[in-house]
C-alpha atoms as a PDB file:
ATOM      1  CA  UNK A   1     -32.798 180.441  80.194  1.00  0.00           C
ATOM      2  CA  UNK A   2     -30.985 183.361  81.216  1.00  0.00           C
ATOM      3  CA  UNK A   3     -29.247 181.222  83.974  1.00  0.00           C
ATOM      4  CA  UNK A   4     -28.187 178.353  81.062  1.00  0.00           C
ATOM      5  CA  UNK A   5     -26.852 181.212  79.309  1.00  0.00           C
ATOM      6  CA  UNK A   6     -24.280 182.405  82.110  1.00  0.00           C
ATOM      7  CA  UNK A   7     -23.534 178.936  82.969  1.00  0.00           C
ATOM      8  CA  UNK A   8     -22.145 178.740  79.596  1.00  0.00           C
ATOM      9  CA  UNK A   9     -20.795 182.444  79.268  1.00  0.00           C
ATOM     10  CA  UNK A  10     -18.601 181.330  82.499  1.00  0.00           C
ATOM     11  CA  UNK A  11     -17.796 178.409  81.057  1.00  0.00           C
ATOM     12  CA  UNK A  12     -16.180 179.715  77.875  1.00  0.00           C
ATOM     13  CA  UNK A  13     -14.475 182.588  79.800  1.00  0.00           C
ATOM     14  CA  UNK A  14     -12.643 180.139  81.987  1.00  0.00           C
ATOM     15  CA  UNK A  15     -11.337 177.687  79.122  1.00  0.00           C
ATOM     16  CA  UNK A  16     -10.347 181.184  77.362  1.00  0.00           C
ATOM     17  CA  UNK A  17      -8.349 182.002  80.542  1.00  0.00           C
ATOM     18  CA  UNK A  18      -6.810 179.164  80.620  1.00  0.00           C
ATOM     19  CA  UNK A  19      -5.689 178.390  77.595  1.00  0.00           C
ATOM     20  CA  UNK A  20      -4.166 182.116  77.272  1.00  0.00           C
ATOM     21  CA  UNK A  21      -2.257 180.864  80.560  1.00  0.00           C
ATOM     22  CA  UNK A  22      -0.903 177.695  79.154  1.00  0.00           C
ATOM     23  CA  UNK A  23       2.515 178.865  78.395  1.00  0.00           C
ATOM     24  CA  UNK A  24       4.284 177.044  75.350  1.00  0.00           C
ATOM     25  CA  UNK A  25       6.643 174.279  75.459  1.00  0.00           C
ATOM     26  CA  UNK A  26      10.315 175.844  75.935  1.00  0.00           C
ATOM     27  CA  UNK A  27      13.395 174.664  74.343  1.00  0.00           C
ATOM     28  CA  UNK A  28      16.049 172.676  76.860  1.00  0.00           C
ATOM     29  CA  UNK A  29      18.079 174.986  78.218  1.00  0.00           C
ATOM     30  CA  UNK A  30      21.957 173.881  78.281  1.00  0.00           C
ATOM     31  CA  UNK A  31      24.859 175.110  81.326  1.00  0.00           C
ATOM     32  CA  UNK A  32      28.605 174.242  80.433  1.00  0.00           C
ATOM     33  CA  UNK A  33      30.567 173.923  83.529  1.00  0.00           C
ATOM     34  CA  UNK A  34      33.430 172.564  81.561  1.00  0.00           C
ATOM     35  CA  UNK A  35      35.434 173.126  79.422  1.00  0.00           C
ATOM     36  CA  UNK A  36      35.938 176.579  79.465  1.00  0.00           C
ATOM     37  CA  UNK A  37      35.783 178.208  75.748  1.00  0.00           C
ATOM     38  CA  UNK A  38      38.586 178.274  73.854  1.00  0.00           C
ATOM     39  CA  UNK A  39      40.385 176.028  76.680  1.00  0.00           C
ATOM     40  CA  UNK A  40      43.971 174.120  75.725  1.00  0.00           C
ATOM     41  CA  UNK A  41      44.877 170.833  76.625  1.00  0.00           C
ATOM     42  CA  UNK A  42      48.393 169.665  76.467  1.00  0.00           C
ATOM     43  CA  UNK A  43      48.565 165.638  75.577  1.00  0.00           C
ATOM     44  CA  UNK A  44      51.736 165.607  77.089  1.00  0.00           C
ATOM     45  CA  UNK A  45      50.932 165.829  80.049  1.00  0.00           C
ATOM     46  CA  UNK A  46      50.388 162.642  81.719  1.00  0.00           C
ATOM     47  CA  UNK A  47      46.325 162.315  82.325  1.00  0.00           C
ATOM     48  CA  UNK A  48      45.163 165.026  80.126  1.00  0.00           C
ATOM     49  CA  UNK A  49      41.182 164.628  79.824  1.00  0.00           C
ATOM     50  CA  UNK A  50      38.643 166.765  78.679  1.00  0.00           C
ATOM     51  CA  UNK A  51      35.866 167.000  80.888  1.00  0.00           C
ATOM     52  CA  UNK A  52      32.479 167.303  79.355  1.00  0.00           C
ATOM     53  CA  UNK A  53      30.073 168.819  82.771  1.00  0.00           C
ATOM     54  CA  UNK A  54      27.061 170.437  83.180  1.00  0.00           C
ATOM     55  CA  UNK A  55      23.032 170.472  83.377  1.00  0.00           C
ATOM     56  CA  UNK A  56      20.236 170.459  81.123  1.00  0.00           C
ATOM     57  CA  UNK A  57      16.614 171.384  82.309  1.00  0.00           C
ATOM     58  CA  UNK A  58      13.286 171.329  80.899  1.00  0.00           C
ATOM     59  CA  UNK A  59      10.254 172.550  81.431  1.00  0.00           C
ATOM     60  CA  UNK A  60       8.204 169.021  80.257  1.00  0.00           C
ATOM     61  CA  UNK A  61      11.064 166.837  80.033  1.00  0.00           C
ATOM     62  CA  UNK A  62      14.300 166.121  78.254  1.00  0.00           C
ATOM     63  CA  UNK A  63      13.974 163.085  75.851  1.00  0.00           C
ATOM     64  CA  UNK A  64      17.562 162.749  74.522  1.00  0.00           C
ATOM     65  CA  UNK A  65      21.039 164.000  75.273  1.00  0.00           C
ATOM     66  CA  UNK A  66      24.622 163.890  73.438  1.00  0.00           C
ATOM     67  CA  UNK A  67      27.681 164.599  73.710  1.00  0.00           C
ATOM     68  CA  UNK A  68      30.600 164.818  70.805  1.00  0.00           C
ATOM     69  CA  UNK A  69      34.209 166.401  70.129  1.00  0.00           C
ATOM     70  CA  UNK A  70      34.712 166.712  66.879  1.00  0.00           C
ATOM     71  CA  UNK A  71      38.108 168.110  64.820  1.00  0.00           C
ATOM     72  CA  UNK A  72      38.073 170.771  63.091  1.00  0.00           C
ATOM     73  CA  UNK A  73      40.205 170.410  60.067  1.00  0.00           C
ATOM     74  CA  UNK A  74      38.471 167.076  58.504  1.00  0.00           C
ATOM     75  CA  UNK A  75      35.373 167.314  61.144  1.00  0.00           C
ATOM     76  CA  UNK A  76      36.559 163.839  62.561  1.00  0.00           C
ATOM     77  CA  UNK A  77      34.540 162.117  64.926  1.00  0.00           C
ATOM     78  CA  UNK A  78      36.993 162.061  67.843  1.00  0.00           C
ATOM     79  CA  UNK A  79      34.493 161.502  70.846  1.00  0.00           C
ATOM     80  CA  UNK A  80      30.396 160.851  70.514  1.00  0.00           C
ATOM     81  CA  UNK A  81      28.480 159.581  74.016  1.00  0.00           C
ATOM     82  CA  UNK A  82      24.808 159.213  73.899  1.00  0.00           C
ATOM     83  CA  UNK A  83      23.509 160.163  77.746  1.00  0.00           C
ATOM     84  CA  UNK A  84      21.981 157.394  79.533  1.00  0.00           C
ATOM     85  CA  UNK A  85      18.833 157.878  81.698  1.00  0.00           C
ATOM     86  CA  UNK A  86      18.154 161.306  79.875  1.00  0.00           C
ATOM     87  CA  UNK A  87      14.099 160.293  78.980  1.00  0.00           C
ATOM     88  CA  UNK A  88      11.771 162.004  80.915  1.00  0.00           C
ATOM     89  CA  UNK A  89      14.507 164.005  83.464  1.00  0.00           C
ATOM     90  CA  UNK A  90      13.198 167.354  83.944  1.00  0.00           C
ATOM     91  CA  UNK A  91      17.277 168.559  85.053  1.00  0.00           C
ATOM     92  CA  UNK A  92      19.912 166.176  84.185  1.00  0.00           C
ATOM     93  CA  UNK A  93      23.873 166.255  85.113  1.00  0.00           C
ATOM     94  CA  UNK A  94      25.883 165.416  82.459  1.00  0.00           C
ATOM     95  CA  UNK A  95      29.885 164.649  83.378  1.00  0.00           C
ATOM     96  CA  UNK A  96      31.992 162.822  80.864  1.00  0.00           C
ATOM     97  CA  UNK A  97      35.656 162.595  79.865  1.00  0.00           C
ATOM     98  CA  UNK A  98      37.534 162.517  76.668  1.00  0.00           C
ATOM     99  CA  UNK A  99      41.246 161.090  76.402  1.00  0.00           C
ATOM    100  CA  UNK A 100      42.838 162.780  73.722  1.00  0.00           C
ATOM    101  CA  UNK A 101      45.190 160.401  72.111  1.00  0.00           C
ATOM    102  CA  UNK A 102      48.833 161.133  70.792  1.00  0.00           C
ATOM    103  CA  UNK A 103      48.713 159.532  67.299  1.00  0.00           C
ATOM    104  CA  UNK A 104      45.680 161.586  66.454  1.00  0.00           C
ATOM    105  CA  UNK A 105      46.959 164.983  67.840  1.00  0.00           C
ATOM    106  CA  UNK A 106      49.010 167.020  64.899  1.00  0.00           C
ATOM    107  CA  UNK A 107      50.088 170.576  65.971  1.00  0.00           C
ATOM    108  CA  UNK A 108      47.867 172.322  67.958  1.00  0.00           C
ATOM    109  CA  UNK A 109      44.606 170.453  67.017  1.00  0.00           C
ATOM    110  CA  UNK A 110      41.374 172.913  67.756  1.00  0.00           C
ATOM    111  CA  UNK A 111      38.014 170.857  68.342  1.00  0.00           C
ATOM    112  CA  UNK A 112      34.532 171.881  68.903  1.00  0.00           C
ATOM    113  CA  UNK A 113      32.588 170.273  71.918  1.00  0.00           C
ATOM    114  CA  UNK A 114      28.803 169.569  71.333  1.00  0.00           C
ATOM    115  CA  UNK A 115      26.424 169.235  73.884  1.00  0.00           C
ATOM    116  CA  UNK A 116      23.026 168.549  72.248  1.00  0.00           C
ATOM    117  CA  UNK A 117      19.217 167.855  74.168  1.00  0.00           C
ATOM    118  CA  UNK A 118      16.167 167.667  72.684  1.00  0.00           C
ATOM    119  CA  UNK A 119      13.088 167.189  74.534  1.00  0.00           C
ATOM    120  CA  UNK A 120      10.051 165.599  73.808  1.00  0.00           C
ATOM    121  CA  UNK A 121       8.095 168.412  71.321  1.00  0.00           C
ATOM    122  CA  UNK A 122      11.384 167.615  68.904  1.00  0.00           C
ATOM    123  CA  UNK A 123      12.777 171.241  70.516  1.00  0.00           C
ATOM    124  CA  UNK A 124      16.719 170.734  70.500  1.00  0.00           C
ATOM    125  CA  UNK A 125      19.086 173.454  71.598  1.00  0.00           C
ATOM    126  CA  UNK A 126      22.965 172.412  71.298  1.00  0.00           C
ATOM    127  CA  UNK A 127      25.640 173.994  72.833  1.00  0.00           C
ATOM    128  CA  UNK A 128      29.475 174.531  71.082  1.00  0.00           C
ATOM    129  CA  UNK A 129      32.352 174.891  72.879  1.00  0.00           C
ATOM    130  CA  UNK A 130      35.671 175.858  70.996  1.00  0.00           C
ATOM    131  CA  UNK A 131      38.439 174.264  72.681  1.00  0.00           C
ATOM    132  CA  UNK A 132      42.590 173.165  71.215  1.00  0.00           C
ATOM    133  CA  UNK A 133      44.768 169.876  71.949  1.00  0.00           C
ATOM    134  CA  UNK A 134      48.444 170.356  71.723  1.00  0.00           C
ATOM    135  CA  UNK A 135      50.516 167.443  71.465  1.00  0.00           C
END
């Protein structure tokens, strides 16, 4: 008896131990190579793009990534990209371009860039990058 009863002491002490060791699921972290904060681009200039680069990791896997640039005066859509190949990807490079166009650039034009990843416990962390488009 006394040996059924340390059995199952030993028992309940390890799954005790190890669930006080599971860590919890962590949000996806975000790095933004580019574009710098508060970065101008000058349409103008022949070629002007703004890149959109960096990495998301997480600890049980990302499930979804986007990318947007939207204006900040009317909070117009000007660039959305949904990530292919995110599902699953514990660290995932991200390296996209947005062509500002002329007709849609008034004045200097500031814009926030979105980066947004969620992984698969619904945990989302978005980063915003304040950047400006000249004409």
């Amino acid at each position: 008896m006394k040996k059924n009863s340390f059995i199952a002491i030993a028992i309940i002490s390890m799954a005790l131990m190890y669930s006080s060791c599971k860590k919890e699921n962590q949000a996806p972290k975000i790095t933004v190579d580019e574009p710098a904060i508060n970065q101008v681009y000058n349409v103008s200039l022949i070629g002007t793009e703004v890149h959109i680069e960096g990495t998301a990791t997480d600890d049980e896997g990302l499930h979804s990534g986007f990318l947007s640039v939207i204006r900040n005066a009317d909070s117009a859509v000007m660039f959305s990209y949904e990530l292919p190949s995110v599902h699953d990807s514990k660290s995932y490079d991200f390296h996209e371009h947005y062509e500002p166009i002329d007709s849609t650039i008034i004045g200097n034009t500031p814009m926030k860039v979105y980066v947004k990843f969620e992984d698969h416990e619904d945990l989302l962390t978005t980063k915003v990058i304040d950047i400006s488009v000249n004409p």
